[in-house]
N, C-alpha and C. Protein backbone atom coordinates (compact mmCIF):
# COMPACT_ATOMS: atom_id res chain seq x y z
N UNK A 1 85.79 86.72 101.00
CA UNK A 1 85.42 87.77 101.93
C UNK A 1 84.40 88.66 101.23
N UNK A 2 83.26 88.69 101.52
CA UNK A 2 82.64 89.49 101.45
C UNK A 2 81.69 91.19 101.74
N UNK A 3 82.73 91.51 103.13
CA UNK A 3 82.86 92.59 103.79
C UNK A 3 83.79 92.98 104.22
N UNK A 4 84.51 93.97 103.78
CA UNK A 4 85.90 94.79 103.77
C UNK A 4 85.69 95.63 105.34
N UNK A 5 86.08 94.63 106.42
CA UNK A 5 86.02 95.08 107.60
C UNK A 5 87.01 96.70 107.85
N UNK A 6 87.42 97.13 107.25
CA UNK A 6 87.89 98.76 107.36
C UNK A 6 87.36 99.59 106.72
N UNK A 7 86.13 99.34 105.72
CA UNK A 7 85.64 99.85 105.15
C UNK A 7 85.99 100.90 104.20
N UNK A 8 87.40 100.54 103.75
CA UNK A 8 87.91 101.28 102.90
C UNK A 8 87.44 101.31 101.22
N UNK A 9 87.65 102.27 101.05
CA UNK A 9 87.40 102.48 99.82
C UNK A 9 88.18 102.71 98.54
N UNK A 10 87.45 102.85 97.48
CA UNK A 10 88.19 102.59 96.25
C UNK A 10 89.65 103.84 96.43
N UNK A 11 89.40 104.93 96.74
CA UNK A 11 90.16 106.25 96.92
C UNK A 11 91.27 105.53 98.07
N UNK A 12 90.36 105.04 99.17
CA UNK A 12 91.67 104.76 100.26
C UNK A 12 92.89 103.71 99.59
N UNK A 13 92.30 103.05 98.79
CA UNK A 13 93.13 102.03 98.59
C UNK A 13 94.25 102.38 97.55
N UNK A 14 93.53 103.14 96.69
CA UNK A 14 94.43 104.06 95.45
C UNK A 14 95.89 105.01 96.07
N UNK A 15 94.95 105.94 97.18
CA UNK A 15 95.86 106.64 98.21
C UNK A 15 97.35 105.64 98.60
N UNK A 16 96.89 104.71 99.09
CA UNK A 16 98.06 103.07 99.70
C UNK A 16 98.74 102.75 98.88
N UNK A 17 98.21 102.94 97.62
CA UNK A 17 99.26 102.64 96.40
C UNK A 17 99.90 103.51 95.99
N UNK A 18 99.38 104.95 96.28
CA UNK A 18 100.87 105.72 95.56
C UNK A 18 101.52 105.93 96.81
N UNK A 19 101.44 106.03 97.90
CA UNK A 19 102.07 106.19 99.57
C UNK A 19 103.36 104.62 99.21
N UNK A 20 102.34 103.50 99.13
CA UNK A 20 103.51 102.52 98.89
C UNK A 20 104.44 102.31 97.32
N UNK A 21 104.06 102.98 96.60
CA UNK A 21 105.19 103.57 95.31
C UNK A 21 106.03 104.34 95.62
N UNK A 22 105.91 105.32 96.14
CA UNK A 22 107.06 106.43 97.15
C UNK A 22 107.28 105.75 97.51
N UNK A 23 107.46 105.26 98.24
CA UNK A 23 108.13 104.25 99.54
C UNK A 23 109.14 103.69 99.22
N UNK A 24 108.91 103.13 97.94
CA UNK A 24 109.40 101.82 96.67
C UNK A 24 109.30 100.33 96.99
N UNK A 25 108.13 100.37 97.36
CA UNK A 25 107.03 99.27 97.51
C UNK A 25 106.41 98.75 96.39
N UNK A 26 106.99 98.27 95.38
CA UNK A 26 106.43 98.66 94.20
C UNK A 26 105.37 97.41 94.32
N UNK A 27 105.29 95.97 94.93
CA UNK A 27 104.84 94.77 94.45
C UNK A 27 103.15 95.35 95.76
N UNK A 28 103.47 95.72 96.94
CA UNK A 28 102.72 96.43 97.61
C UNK A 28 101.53 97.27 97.01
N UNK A 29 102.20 98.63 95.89
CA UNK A 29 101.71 99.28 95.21
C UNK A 29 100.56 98.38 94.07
N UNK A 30 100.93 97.51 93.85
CA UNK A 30 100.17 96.96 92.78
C UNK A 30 98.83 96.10 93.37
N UNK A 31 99.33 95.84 94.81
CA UNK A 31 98.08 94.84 95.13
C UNK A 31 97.07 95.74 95.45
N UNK A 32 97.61 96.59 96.09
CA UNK A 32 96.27 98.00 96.69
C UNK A 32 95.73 98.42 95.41
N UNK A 33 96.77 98.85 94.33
CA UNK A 33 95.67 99.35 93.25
C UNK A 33 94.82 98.64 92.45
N UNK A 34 95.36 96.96 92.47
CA UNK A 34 94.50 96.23 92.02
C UNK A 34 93.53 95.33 92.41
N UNK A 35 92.82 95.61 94.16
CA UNK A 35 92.25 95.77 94.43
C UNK A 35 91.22 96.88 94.36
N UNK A 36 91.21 98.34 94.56
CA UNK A 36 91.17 99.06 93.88
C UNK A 36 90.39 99.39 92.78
N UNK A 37 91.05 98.16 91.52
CA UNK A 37 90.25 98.02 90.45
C UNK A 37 89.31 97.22 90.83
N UNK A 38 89.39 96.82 91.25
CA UNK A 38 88.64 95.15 91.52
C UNK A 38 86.97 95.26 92.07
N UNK A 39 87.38 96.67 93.16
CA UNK A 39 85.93 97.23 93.57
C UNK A 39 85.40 98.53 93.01
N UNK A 40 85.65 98.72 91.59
CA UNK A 40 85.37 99.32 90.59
C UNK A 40 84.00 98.75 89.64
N UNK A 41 82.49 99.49 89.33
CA UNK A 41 81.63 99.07 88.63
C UNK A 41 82.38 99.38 87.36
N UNK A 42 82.54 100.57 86.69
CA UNK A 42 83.31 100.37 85.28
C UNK A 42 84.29 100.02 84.87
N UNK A 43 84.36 99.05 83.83
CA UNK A 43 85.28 98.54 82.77
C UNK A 43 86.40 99.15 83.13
N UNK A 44 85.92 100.12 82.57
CA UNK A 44 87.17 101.31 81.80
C UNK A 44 88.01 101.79 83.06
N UNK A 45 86.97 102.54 84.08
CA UNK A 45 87.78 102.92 85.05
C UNK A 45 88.23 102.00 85.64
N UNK A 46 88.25 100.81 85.87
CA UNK A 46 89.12 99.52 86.13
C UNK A 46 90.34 99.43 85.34
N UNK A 47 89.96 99.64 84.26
CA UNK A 47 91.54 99.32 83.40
C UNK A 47 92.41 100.45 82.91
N UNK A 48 91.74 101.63 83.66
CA UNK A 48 92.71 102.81 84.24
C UNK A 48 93.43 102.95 85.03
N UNK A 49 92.94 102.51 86.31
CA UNK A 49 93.65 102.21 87.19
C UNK A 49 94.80 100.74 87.02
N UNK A 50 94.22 100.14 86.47
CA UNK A 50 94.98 99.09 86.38
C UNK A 50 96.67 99.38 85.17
N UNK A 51 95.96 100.30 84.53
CA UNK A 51 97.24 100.78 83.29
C UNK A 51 98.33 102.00 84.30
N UNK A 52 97.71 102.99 85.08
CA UNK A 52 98.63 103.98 85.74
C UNK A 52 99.25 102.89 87.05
């Protein structure tokens, strides 16, 4: 896929992951944030998100 038909963004998706951590969604939580990373240009801030 090459166009994220909701046009969400790196923030929306971060937002979905701590909404689905409360929740205790935890396997949920991880796909949103590591997506997330995924549409991240830096390294680092990729493997920030990916470490919290």
């Amino acid at each position: 896929m090459t166009h994220d038909p909701a046009d969400l963004t790196v923030a929306d998706y971060l937002d979905g992951a701590r909404e689905m951590a409360a929740a205790g969604r935890p396997f949920l939580a991880h796909l949103l944030a590591e997506e997330a990373a995924r549409r991240v240009d830096a390294p680092a801030t990729a493997r920030s998100i990916r470490t919290q």
